[in-house]
PDB file of N, CA and C in Angstrom:
ATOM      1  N   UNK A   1     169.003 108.753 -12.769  1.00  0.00           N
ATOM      2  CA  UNK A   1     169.958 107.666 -12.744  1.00  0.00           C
ATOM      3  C   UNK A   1     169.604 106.709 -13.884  1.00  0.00           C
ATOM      4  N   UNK A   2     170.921 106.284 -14.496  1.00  0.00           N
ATOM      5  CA  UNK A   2     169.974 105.298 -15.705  1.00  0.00           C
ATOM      6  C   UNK A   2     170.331 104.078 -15.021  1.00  0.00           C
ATOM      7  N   UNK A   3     169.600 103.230 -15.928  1.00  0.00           N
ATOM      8  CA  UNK A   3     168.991 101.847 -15.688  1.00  0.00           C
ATOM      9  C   UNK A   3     169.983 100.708 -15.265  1.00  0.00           C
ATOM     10  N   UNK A   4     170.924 101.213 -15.890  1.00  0.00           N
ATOM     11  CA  UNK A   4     172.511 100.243 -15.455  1.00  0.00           C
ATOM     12  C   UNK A   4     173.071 100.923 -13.856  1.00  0.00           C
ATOM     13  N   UNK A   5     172.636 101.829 -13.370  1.00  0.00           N
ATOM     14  CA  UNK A   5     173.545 102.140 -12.371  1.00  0.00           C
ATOM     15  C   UNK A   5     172.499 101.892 -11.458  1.00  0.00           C
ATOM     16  N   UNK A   6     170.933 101.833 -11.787  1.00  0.00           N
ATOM     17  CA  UNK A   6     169.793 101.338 -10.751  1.00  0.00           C
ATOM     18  C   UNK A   6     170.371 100.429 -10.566  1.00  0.00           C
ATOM     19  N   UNK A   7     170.636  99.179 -11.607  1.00  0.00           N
ATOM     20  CA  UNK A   7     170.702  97.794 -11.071  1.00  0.00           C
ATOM     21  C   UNK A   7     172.303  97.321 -10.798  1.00  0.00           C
ATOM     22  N   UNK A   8     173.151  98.455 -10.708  1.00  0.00           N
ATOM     23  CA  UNK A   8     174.306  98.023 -10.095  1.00  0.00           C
ATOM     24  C   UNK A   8     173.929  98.457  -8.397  1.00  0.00           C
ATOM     25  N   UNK A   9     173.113  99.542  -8.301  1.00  0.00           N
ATOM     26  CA  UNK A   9     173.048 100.367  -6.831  1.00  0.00           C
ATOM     27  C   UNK A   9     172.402  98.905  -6.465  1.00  0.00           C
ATOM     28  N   UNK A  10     170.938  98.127  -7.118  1.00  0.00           N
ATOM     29  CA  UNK A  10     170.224  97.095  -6.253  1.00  0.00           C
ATOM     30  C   UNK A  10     171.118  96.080  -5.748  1.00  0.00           C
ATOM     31  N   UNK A  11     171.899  95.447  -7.010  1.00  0.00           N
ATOM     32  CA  UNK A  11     173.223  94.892  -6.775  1.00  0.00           C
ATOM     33  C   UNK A  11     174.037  94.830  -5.614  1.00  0.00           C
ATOM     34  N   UNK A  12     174.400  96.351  -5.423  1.00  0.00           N
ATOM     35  CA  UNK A  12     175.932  96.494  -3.801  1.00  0.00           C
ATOM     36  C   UNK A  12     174.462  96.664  -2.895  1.00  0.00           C
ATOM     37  N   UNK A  13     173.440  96.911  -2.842  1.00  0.00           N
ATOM     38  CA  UNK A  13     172.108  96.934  -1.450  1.00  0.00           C
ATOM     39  C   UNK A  13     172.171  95.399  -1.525  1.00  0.00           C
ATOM     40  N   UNK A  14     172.134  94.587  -1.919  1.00  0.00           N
ATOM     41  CA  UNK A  14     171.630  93.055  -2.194  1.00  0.00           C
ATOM     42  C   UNK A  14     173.121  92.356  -1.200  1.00  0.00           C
ATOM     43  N   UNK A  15     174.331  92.937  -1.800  1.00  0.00           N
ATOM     44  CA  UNK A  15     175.173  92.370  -1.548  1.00  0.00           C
ATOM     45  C   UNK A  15     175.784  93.129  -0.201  1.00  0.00           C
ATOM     46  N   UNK A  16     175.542  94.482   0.441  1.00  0.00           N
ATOM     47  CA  UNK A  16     175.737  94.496   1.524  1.00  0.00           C
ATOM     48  C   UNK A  16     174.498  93.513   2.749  1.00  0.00           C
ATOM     49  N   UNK A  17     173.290  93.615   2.197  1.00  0.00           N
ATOM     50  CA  UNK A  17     172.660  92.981   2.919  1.00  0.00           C
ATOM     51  C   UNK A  17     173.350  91.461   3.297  1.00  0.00           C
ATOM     52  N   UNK A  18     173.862  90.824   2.066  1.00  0.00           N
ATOM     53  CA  UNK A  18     174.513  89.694   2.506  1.00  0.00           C
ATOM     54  C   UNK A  18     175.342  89.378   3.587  1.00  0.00           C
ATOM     55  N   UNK A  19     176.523  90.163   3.228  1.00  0.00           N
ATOM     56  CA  UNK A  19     177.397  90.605   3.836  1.00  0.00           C
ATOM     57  C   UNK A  19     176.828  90.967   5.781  1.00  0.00           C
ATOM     58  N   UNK A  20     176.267  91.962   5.569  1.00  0.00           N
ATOM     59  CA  UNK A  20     175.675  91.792   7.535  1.00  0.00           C
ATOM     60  C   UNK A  20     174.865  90.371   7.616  1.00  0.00           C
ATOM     61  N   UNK A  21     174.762  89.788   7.019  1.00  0.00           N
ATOM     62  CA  UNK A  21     174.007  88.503   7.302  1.00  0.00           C
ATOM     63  C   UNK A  21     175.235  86.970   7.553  1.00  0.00           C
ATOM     64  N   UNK A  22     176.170  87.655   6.874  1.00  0.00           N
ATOM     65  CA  UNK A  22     177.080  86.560   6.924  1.00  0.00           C
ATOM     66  C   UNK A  22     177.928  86.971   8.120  1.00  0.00           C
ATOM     67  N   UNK A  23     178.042  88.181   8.544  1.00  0.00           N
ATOM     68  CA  UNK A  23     178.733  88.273  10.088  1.00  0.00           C
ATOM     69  C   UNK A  23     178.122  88.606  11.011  1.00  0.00           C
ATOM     70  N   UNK A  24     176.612  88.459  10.885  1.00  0.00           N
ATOM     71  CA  UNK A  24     175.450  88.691  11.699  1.00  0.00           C
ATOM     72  C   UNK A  24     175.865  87.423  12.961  1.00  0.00           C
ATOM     73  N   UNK A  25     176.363  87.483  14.655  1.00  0.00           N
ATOM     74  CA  UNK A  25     176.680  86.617  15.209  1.00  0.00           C
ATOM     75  C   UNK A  25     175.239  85.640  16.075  1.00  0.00           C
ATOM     76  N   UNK A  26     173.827  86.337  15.247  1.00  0.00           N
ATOM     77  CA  UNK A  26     172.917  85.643  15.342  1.00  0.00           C
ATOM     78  C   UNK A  26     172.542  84.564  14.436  1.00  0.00           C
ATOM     79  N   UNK A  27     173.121  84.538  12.731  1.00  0.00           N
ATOM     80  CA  UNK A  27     172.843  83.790  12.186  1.00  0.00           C
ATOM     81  C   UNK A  27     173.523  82.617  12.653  1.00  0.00           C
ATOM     82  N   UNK A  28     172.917  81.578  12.020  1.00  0.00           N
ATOM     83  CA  UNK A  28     173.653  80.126  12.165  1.00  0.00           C
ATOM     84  C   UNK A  28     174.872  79.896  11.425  1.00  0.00           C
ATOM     85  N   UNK A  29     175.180  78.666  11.225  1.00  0.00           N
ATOM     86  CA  UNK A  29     176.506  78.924  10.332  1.00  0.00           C
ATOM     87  C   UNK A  29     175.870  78.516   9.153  1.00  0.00           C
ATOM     88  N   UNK A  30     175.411  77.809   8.769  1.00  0.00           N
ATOM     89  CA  UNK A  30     174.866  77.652   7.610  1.00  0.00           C
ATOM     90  C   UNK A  30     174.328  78.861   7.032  1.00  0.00           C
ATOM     91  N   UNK A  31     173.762  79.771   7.415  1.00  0.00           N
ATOM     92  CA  UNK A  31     173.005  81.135   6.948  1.00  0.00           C
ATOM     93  C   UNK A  31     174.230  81.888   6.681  1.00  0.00           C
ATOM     94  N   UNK A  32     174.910  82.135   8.014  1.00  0.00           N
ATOM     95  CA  UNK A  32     176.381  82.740   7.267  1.00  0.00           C
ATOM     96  C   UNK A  32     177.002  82.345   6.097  1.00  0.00           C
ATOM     97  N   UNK A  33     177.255  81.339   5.925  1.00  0.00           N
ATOM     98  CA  UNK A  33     178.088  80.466   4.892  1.00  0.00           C
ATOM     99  C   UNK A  33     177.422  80.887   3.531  1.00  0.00           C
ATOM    100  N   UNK A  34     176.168  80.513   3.516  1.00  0.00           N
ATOM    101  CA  UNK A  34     175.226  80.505   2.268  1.00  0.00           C
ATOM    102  C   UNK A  34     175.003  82.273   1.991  1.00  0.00           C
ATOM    103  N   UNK A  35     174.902  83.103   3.294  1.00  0.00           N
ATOM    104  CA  UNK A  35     175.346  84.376   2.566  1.00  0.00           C
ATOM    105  C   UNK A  35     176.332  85.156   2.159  1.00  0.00           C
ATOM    106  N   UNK A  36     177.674  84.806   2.933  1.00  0.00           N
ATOM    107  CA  UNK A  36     178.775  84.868   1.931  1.00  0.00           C
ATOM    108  C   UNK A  36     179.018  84.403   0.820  1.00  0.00           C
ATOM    109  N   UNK A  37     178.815  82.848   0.579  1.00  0.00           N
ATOM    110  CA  UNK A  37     179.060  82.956  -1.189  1.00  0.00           C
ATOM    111  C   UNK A  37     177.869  83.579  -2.006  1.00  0.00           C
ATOM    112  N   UNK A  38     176.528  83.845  -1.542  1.00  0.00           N
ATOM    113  CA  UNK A  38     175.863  84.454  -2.403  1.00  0.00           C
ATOM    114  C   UNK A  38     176.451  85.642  -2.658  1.00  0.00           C
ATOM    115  N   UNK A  39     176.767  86.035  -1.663  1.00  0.00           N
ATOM    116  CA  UNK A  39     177.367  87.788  -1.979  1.00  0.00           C
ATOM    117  C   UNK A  39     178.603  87.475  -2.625  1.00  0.00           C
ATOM    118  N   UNK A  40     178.981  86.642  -2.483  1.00  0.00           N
ATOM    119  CA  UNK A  40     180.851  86.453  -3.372  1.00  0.00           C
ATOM    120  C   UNK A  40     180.231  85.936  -5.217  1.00  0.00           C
ATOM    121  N   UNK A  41     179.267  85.289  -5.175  1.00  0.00           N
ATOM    122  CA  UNK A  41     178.478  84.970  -6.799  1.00  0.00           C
ATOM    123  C   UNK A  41     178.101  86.285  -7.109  1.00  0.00           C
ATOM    124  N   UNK A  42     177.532  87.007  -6.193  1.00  0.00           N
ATOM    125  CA  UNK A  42     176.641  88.350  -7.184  1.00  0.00           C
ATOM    126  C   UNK A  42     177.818  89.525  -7.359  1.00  0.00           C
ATOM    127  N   UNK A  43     179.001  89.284  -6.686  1.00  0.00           N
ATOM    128  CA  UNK A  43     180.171  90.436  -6.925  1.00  0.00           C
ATOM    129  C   UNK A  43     180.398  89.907  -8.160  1.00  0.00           C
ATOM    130  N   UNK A  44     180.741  88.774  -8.562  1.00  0.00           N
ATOM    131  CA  UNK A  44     181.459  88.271  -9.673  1.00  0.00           C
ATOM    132  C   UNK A  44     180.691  88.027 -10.769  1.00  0.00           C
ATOM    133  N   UNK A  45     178.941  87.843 -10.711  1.00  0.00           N
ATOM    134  CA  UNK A  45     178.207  88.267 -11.691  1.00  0.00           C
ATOM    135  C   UNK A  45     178.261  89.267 -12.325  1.00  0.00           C
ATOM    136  N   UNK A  46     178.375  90.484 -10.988  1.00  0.00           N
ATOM    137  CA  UNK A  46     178.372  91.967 -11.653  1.00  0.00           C
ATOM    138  C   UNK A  46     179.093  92.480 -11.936  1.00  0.00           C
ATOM    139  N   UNK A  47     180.655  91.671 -12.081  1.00  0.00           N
ATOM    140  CA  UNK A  47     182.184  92.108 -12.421  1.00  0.00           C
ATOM    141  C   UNK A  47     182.199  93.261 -11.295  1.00  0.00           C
ATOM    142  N   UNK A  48     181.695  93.572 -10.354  1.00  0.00           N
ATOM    143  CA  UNK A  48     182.253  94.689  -9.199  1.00  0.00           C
ATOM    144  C   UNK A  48     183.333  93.757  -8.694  1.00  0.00           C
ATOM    145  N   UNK A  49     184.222  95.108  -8.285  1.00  0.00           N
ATOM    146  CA  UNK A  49     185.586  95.220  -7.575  1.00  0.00           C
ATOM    147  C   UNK A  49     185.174  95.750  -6.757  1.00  0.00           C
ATOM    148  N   UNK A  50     185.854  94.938  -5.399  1.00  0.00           N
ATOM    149  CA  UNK A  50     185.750  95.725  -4.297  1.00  0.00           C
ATOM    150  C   UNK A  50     187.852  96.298  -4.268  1.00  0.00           C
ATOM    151  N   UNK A  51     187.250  97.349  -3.599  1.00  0.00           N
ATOM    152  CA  UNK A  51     188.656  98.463  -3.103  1.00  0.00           C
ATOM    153  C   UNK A  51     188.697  99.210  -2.028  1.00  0.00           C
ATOM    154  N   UNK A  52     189.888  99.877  -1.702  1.00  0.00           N
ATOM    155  CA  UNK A  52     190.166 100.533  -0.522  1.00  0.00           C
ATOM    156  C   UNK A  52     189.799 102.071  -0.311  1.00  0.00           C
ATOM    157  N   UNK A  53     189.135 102.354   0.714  1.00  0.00           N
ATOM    158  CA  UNK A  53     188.684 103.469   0.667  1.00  0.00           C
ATOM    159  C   UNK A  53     190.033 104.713  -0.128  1.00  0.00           C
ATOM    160  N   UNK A  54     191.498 104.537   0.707  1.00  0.00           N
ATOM    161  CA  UNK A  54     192.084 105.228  -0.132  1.00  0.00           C
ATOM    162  C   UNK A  54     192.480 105.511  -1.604  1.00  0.00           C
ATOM    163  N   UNK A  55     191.933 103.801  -2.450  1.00  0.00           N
ATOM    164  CA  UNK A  55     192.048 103.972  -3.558  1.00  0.00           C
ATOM    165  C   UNK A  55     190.613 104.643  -4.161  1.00  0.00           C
ATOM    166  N   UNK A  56     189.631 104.412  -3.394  1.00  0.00           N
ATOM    167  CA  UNK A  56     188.400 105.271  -3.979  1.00  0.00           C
ATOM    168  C   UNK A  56     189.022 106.441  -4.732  1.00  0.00           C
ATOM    169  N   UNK A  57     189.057 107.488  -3.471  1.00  0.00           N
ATOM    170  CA  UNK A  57     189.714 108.811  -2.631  1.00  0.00           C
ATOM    171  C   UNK A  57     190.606 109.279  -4.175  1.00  0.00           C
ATOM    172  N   UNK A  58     191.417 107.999  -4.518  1.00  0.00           N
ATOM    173  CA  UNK A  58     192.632 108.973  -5.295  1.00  0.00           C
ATOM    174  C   UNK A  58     191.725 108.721  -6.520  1.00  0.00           C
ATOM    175  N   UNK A  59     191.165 107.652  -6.622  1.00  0.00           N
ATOM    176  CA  UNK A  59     190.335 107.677  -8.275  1.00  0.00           C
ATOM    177  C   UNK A  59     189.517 108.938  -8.445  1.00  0.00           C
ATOM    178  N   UNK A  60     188.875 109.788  -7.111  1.00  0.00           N
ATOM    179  CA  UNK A  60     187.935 110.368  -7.391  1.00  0.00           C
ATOM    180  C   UNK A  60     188.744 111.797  -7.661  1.00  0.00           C
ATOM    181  N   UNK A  61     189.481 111.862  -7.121  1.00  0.00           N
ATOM    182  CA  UNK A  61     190.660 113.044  -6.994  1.00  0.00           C
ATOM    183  C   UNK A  61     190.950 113.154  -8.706  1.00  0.00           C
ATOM    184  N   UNK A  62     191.599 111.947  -9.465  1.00  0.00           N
ATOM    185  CA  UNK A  62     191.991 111.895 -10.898  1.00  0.00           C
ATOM    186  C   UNK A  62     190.873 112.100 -11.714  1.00  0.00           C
ATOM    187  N   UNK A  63     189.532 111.705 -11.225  1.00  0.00           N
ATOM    188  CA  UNK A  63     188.295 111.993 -12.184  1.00  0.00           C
ATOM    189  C   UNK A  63     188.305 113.559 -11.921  1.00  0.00           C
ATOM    190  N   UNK A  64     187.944 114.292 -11.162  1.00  0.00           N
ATOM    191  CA  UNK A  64     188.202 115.391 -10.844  1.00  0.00           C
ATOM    192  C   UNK A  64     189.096 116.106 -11.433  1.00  0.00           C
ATOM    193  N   UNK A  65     190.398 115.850 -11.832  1.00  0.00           N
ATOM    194  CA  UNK A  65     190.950 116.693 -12.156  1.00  0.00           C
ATOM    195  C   UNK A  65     190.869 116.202 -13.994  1.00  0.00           C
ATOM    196  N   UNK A  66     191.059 115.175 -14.115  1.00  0.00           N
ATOM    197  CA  UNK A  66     190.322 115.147 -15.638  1.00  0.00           C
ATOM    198  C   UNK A  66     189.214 116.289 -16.229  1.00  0.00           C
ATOM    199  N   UNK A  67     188.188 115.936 -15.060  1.00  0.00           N
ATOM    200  CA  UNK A  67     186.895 117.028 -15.979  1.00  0.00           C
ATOM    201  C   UNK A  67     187.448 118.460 -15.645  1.00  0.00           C
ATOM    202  N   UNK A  68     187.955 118.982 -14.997  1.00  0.00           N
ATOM    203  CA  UNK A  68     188.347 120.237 -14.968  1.00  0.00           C
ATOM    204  C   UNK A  68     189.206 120.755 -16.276  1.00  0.00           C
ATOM    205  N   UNK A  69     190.259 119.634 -16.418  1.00  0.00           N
ATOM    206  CA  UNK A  69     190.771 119.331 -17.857  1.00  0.00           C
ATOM    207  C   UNK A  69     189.700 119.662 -18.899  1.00  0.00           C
ATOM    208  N   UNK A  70     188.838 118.977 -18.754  1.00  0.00           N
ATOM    209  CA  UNK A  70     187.941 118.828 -20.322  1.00  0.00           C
ATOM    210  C   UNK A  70     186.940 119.531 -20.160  1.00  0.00           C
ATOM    211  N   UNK A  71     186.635 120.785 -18.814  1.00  0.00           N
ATOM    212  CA  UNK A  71     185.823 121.590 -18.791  1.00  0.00           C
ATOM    213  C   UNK A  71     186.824 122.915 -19.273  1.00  0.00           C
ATOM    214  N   UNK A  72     188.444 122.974 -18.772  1.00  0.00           N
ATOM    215  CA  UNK A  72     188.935 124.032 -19.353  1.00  0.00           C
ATOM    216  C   UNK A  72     188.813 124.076 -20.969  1.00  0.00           C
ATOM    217  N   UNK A  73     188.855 122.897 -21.458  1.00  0.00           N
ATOM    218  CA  UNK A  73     189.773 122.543 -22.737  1.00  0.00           C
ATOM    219  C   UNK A  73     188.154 123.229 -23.388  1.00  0.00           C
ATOM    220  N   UNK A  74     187.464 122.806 -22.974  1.00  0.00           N
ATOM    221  CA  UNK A  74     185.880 123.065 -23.887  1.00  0.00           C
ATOM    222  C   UNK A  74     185.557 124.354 -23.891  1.00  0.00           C
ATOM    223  N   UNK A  75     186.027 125.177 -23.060  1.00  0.00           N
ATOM    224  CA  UNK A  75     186.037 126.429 -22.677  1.00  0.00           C
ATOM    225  C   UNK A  75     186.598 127.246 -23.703  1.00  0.00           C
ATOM    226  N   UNK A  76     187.912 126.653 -23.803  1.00  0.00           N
ATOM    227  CA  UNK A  76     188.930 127.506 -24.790  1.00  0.00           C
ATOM    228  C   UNK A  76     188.385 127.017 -26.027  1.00  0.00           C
ATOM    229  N   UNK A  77     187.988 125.991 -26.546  1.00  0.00           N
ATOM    230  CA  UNK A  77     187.831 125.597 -27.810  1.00  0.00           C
ATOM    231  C   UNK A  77     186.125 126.542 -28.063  1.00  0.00           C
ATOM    232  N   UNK A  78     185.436 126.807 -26.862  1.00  0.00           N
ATOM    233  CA  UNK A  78     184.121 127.984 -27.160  1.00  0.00           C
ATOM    234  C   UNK A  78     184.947 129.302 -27.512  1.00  0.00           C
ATOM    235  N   UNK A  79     185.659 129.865 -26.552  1.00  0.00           N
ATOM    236  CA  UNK A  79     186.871 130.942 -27.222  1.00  0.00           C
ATOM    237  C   UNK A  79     186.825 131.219 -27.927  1.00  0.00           C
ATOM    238  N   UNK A  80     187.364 129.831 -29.173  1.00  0.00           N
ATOM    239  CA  UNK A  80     188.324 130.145 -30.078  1.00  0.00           C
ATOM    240  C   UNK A  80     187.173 129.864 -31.208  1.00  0.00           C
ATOM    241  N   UNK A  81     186.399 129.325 -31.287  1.00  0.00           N
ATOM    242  CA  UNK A  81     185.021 129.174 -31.790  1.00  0.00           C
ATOM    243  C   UNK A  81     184.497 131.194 -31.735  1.00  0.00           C
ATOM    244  N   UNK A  82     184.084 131.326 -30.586  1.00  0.00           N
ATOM    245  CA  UNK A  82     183.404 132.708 -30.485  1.00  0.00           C
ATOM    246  C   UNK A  82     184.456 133.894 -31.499  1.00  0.00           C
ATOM    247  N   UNK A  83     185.594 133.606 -30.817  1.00  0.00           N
ATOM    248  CA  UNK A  83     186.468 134.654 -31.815  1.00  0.00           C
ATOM    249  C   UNK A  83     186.673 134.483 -33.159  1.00  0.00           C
ATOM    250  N   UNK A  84     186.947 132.890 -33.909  1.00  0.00           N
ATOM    251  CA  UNK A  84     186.790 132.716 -34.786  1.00  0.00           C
ATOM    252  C   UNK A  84     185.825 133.655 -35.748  1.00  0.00           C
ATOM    253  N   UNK A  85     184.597 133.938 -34.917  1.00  0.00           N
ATOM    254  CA  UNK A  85     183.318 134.131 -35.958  1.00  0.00           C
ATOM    255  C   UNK A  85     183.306 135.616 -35.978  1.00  0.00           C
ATOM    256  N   UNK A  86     183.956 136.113 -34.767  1.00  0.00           N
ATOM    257  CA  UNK A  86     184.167 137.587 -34.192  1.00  0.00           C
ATOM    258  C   UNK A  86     185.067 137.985 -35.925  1.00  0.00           C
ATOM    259  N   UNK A  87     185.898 137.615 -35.830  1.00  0.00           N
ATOM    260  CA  UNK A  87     187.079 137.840 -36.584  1.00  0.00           C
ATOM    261  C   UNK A  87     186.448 137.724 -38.048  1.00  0.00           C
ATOM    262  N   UNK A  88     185.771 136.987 -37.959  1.00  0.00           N
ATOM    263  CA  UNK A  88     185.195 136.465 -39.362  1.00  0.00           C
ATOM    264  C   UNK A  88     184.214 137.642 -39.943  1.00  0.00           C
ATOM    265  N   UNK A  89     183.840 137.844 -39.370  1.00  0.00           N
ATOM    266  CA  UNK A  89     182.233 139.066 -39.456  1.00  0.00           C
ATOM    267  C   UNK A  89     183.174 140.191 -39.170  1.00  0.00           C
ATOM    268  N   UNK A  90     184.302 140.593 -38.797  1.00  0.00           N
ATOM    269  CA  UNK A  90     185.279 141.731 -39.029  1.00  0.00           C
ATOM    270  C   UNK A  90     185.999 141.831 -40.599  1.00  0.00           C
ATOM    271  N   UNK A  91     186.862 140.633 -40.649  1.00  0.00           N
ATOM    272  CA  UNK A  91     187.389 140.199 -41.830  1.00  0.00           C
ATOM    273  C   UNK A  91     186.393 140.335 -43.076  1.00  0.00           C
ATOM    274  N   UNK A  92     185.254 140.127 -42.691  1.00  0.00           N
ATOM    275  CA  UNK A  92     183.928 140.138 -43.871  1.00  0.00           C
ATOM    276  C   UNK A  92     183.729 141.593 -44.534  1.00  0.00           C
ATOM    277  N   UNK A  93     183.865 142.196 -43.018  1.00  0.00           N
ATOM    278  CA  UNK A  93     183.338 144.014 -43.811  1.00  0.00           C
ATOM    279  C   UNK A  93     184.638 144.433 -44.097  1.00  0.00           C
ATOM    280  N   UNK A  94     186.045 143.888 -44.087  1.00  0.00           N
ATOM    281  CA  UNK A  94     187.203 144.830 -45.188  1.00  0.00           C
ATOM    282  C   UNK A  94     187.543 144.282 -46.086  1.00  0.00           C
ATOM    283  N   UNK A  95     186.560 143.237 -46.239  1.00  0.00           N
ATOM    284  CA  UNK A  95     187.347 142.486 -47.374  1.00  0.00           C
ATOM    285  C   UNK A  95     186.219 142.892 -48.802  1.00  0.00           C
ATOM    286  N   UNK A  96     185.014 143.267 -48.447  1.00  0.00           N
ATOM    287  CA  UNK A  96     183.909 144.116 -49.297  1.00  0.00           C
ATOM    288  C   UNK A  96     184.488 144.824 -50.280  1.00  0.00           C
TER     289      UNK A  96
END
């Protein structure tokens, strides 16, 4: 994992901890209070968006079908690469 996604993961751990602390019905209100806006400062420090599980769902669906995209596309462009050279090293011995 690199170093930016460690300290986004410590980040949403930091800020769910808040979060059960601010609807924790043992804290006081003051503890609640003071851990909701901490957790509402460190979302907006870290430019995180929060979203809906269904919009997760479809983002992950479109990433998905992107790399399949750019795993076919890389595929064919090895192809056309491999045959290229095929053709080339054919073309080489009639053209002697």
């Amino acid at each position: 994992m690199t170093e930016q996604a460690t300290n986004i993961q410590e980040t949403v751990t930091k800020i769910e901890r808040l979060m059960d602390l601010a609807t924790n019905p043992a804290a006081t209100t003051e503890e609640s209070r003071t851990a909701a806006l901490t957790a509402i400062t460190l979302l907006r420090e870290a430019k995180l968006t929060l979203v809906s599980p269904d919009d997760l769902a479809a983002a992950k669906k479109a990433i998905d079908g992107a790399t399949l995209i750019a795993k076919t596309a890389k595929k064919k462009a090895q192809e056309k690469l491999v045959l290229g050279a095929v053709f080339g090293y054919f073309g080489a011995q009639y053209l002697r």
